[in-house]
N, C-alpha and C. Protein backbone atom coordinates (compact mmCIF):
# COMPACT_ATOMS: atom_id res chain seq x y z
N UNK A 1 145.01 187.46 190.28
CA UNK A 1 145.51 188.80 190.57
C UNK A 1 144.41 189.56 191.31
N UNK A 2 144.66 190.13 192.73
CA UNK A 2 143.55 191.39 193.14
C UNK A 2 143.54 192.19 192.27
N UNK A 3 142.08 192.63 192.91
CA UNK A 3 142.23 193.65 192.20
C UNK A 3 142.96 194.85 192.59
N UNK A 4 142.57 196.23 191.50
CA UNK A 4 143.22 197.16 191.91
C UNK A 4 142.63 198.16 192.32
N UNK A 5 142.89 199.11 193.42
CA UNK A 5 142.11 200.55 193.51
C UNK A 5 143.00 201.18 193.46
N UNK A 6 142.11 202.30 192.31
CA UNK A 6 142.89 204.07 192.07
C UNK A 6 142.27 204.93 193.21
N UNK A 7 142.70 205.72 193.61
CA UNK A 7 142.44 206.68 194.51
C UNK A 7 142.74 208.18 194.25
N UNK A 8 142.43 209.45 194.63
CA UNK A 8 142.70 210.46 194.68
C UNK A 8 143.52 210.84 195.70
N UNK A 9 144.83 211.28 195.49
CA UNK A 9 145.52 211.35 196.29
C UNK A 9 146.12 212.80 196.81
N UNK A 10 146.24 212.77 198.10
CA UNK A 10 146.22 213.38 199.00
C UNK A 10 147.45 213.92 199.39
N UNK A 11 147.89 215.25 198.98
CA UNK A 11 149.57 215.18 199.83
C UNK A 11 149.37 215.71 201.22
N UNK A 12 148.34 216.03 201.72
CA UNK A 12 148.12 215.81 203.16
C UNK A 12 148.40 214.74 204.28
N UNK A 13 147.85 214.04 203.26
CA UNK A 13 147.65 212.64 203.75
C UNK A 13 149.09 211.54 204.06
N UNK A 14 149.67 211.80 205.08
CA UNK A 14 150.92 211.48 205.54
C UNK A 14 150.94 209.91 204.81
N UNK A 15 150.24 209.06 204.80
CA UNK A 15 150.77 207.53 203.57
C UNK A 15 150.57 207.59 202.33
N UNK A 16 149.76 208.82 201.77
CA UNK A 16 149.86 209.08 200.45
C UNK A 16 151.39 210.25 200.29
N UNK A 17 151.49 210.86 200.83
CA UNK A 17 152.37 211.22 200.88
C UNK A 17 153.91 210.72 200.49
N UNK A 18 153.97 209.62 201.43
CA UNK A 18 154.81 208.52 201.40
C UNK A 18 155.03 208.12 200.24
N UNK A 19 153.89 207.63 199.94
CA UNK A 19 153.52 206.76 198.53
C UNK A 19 153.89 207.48 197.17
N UNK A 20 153.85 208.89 197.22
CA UNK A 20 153.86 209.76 196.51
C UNK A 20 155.23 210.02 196.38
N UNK A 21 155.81 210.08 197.11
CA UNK A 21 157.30 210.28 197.19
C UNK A 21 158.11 208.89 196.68
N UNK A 22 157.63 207.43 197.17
CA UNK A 22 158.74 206.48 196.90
C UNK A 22 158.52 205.97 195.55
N UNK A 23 157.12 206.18 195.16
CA UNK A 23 156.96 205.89 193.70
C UNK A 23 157.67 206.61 192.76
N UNK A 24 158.02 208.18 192.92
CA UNK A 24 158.63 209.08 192.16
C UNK A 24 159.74 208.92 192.45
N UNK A 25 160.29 208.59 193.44
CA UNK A 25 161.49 208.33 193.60
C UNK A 25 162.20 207.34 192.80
N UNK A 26 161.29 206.03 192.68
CA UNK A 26 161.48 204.80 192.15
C UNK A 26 161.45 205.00 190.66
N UNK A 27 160.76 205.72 189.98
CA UNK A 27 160.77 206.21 188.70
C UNK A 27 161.82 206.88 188.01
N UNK A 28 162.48 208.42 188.89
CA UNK A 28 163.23 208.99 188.85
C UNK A 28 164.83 208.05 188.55
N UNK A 29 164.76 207.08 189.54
CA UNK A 29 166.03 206.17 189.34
C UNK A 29 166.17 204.98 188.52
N UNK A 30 165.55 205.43 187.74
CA UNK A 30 165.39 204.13 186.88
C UNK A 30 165.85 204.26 185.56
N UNK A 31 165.42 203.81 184.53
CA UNK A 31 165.62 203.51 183.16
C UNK A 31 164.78 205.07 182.30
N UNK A 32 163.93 205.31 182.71
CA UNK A 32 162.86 205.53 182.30
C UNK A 32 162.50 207.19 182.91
N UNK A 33 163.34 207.09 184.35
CA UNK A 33 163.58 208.73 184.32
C UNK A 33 165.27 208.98 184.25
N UNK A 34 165.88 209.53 185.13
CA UNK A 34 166.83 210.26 185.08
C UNK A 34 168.24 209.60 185.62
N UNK A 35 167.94 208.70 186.41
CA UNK A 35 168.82 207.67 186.23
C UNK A 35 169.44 207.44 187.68
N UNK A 36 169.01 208.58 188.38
CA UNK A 36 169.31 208.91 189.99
C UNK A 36 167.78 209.44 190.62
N UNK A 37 168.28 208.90 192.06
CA UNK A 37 166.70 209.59 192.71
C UNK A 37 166.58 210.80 193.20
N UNK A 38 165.66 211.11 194.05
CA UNK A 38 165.22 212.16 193.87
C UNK A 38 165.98 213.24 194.90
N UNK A 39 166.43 214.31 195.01
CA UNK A 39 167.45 214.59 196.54
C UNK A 39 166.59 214.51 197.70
N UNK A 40 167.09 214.89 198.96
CA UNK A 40 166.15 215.01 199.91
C UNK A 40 165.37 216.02 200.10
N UNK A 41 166.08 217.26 199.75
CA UNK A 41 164.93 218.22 199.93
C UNK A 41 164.38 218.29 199.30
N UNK A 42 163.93 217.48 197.95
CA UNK A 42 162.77 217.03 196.93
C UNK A 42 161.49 216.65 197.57
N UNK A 43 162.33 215.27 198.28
CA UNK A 43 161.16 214.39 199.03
C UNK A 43 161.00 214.93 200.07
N UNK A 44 161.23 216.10 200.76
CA UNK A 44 160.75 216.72 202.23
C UNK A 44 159.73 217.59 201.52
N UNK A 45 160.16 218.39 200.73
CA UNK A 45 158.99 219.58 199.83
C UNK A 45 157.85 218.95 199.17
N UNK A 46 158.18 218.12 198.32
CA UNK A 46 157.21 218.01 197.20
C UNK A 46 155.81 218.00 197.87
N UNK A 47 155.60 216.90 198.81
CA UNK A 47 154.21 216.90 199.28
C UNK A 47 153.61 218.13 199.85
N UNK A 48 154.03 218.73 200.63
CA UNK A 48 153.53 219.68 200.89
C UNK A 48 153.52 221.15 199.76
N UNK A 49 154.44 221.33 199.21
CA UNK A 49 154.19 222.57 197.74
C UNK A 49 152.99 221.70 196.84
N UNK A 50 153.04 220.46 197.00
CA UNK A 50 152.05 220.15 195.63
C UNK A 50 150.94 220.44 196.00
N UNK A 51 150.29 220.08 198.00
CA UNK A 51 149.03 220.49 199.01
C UNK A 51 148.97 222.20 198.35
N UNK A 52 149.61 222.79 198.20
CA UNK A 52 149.60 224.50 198.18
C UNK A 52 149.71 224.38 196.81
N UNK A 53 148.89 223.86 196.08
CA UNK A 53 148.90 224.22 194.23
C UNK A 53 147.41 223.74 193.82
N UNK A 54 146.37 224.95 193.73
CA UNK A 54 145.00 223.88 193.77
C UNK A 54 145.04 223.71 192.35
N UNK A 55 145.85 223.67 191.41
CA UNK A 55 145.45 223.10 189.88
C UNK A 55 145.99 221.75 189.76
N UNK A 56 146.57 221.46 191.26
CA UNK A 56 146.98 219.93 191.29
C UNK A 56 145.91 218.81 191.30
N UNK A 57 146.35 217.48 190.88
CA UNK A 57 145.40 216.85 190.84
C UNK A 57 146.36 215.44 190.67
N UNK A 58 146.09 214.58 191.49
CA UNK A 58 147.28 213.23 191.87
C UNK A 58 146.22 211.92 191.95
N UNK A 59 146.66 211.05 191.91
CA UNK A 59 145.97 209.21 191.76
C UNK A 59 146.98 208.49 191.87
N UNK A 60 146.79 207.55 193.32
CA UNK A 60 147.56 206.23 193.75
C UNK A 60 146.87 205.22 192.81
N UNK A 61 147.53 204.21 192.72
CA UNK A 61 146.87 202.78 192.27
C UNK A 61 147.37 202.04 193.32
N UNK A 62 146.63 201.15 194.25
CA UNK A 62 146.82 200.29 195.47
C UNK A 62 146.54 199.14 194.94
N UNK A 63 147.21 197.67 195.46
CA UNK A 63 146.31 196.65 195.33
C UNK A 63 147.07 195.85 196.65
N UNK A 64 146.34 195.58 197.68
CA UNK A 64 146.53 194.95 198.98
C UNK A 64 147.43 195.81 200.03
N UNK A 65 146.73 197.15 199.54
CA UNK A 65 147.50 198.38 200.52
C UNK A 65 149.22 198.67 200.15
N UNK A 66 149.13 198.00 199.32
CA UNK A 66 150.49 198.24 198.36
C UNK A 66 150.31 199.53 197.66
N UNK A 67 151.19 200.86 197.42
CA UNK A 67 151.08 201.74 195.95
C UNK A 67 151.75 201.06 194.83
N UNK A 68 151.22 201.34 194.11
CA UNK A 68 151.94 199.94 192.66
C UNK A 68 151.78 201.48 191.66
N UNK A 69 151.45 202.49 191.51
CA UNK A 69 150.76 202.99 190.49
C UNK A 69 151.26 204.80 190.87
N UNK A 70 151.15 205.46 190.34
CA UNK A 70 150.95 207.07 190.79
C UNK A 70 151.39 207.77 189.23
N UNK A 71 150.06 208.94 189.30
CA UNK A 71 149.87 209.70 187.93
C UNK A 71 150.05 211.52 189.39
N UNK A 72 150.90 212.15 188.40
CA UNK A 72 150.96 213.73 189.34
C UNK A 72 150.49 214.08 187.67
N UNK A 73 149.26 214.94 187.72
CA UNK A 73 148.44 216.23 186.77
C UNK A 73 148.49 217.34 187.13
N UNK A 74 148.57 218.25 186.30
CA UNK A 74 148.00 219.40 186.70
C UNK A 74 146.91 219.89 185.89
N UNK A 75 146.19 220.83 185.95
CA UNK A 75 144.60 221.49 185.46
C UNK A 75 145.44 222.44 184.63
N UNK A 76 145.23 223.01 183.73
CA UNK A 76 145.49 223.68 182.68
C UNK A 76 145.09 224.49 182.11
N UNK A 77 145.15 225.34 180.81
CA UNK A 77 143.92 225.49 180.14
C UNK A 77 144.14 225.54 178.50
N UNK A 78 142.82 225.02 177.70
CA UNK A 78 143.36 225.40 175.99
C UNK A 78 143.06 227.03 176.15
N UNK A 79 143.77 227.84 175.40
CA UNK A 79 143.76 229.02 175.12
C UNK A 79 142.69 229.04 173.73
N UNK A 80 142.86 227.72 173.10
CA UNK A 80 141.96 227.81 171.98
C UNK A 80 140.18 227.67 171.72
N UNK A 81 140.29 227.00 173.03
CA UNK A 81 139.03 226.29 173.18
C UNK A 81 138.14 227.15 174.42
N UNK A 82 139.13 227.86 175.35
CA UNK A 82 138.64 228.52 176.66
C UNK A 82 138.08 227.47 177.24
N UNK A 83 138.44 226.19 177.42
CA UNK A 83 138.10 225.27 178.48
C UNK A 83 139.86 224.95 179.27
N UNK A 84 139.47 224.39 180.31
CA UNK A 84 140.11 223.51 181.29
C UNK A 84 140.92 222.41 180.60
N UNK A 85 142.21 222.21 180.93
CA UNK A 85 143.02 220.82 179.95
C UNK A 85 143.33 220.13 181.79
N UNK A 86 143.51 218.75 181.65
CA UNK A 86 144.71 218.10 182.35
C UNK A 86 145.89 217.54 181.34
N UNK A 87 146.96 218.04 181.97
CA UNK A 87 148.41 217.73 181.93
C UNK A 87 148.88 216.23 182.67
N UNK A 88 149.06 215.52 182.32
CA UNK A 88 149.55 214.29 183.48
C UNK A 88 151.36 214.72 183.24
N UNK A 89 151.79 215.10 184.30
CA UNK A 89 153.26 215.22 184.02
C UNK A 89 154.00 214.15 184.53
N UNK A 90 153.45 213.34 185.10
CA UNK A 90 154.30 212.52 185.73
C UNK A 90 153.20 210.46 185.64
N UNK A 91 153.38 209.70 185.20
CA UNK A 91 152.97 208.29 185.27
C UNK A 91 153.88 207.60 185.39
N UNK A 92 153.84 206.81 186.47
CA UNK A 92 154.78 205.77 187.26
C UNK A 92 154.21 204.49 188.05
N UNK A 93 154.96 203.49 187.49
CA UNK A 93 154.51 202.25 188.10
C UNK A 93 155.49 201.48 188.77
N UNK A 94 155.39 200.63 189.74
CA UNK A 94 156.73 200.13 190.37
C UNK A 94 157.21 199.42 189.69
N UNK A 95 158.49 198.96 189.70
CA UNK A 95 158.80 198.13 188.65
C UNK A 95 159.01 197.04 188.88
N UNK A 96 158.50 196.68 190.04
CA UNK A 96 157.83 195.39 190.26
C UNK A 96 156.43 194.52 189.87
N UNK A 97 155.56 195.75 189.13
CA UNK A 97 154.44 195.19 188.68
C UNK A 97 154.49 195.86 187.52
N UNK A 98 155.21 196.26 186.49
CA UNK A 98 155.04 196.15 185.21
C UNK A 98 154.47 195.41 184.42
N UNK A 99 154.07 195.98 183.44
CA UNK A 99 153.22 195.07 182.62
C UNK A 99 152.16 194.49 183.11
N UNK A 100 151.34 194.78 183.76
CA UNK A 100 150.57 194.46 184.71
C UNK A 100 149.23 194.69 184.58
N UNK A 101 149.01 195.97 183.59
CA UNK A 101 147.69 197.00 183.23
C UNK A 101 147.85 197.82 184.49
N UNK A 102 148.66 198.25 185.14
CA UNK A 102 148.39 199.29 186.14
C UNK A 102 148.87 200.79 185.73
N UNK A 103 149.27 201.25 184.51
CA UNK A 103 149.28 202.40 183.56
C UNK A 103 148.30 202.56 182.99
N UNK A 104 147.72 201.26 182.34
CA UNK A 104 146.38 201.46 181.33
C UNK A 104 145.78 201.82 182.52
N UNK A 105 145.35 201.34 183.35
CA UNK A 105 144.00 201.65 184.00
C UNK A 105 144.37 203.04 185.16
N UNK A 106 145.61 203.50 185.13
CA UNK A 106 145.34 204.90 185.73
C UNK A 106 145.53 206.01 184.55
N UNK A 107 145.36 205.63 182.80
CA UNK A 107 145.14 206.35 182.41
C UNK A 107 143.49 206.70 182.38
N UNK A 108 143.12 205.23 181.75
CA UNK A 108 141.94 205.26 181.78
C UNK A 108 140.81 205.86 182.97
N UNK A 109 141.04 205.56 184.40
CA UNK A 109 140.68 206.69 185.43
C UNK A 109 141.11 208.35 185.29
N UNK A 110 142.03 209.01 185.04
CA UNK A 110 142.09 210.26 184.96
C UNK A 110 141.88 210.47 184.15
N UNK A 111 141.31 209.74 183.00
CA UNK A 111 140.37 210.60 181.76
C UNK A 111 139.17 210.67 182.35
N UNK A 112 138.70 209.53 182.84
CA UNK A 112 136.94 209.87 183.35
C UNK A 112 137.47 210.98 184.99
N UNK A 113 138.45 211.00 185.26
CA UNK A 113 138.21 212.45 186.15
C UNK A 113 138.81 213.44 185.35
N UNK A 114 139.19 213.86 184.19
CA UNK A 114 139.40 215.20 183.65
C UNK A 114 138.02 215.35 182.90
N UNK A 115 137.37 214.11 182.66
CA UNK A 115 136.06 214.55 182.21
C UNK A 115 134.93 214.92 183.15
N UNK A 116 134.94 214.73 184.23
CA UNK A 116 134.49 215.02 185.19
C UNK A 116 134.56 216.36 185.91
N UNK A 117 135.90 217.05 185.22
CA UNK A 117 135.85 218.47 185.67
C UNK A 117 135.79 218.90 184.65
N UNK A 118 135.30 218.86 183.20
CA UNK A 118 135.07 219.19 182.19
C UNK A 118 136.11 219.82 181.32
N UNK A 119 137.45 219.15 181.77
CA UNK A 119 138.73 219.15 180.30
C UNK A 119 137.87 218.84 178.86
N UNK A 120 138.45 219.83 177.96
CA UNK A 120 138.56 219.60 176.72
C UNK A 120 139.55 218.43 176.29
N UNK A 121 140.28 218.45 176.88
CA UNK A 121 141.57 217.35 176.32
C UNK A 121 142.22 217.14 177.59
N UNK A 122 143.42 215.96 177.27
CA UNK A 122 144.72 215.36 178.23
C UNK A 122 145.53 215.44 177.53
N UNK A 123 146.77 215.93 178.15
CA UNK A 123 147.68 216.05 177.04
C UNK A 123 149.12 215.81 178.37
N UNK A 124 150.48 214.96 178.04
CA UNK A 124 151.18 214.51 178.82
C UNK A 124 152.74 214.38 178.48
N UNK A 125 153.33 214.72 178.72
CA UNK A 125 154.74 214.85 178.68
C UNK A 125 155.34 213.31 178.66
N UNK A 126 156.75 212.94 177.60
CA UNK A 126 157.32 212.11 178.26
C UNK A 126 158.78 212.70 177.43
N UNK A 127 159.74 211.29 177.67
CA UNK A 127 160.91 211.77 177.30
C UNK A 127 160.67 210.43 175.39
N UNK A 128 161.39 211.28 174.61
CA UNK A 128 161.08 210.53 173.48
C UNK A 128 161.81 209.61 173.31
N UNK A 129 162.80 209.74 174.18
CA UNK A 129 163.67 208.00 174.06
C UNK A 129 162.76 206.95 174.76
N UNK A 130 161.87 206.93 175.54
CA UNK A 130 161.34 206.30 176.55
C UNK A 130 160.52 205.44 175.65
N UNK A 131 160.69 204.45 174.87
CA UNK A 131 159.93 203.90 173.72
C UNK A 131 158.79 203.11 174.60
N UNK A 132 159.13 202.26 175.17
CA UNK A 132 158.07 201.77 175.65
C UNK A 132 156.86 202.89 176.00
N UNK A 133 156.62 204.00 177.20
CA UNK A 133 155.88 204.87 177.38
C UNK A 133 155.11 205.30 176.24
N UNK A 134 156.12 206.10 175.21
CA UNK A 134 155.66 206.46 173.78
C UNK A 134 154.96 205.44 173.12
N UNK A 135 155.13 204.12 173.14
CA UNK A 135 154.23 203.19 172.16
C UNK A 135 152.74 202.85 173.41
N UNK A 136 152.88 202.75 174.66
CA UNK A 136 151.64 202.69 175.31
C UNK A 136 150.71 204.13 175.20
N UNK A 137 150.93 205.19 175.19
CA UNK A 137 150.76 206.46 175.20
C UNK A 137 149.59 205.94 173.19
N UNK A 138 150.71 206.06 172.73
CA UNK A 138 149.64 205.94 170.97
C UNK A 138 148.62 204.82 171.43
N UNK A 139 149.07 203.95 172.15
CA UNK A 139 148.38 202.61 172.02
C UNK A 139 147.03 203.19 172.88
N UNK A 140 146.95 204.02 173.78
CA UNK A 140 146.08 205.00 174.29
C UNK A 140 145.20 205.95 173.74
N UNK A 141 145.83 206.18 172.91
CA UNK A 141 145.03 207.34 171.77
C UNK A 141 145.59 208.81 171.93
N UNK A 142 146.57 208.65 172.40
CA UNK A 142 147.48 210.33 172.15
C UNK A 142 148.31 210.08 170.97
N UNK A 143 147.76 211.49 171.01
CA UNK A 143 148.92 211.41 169.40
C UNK A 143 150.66 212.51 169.88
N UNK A 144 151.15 212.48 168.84
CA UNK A 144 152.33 213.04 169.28
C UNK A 144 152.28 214.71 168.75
């Protein structure tokens, strides 16, 4: 297996862009999101409103110039702690390389970059039917 690179991703960046869009798209229609994809004026907006949100914060996973991988965060904050949180609202993998470690290892990267901007915590949304997600998520060390 190549390896893999995570990246910081760019909605500027007209192939992250791309990438950003067909991965969510691919998620959205699946099992695991909503069951249909995404409309069009989703995928015409998103990249550019997400460029105009600086508490955004996004990561491709590539392996042979392929996107296999994409985490959308946002910056946050604890009210309790008066530090900085990341949110991951969105983790998606193609579902062609499932099971693969390409979730583990773009969790494991946006913890060492929320620690890097000095989050107190990660904290991440899913849907609670989504069992698989929910048992990788504990298997991660979030609790519910």
């Amino acid at each position: 297996m190549n390896s893999l690179n995570i990246i910081a991703l760019d909605p500027k960046n007209p192939q992250h862009a791309r990438d950003l869009v067909d991965l969510l798209d691919l998620y959205a229609s699946g099992p695991s999101g909503r069951g249909y994809g995404l409309e069009v004026s989703v995928k015409e907006k998103l990249p550019e409103l997400l460029a105009s949100q600086a508490h955004y914060r996004g990561w491709l996973a590539y392996r042979n110039k392929e996107a296999l991988g994409l985490v959308n965060a946002f910056l946050g904050v604890s009210t309790f702690r008066a530090k900085q949180l990341l949110n991951i609202h969105d983790i998606c993998v193609h579902p062609k390389a499932l099971h693969q470690g390409i979730g583990r290892a773009l969790l494991e990267h946006v913890e060492q970059a929320a620690l890097g901007e000095a989050c107190c915590k990660m904290t991440l949304e899913v849907l609670e039917g989504n069992k698989a997600a929910v048992g990788a998520y504990l298997k991660a060390g979030f609790k519910p």
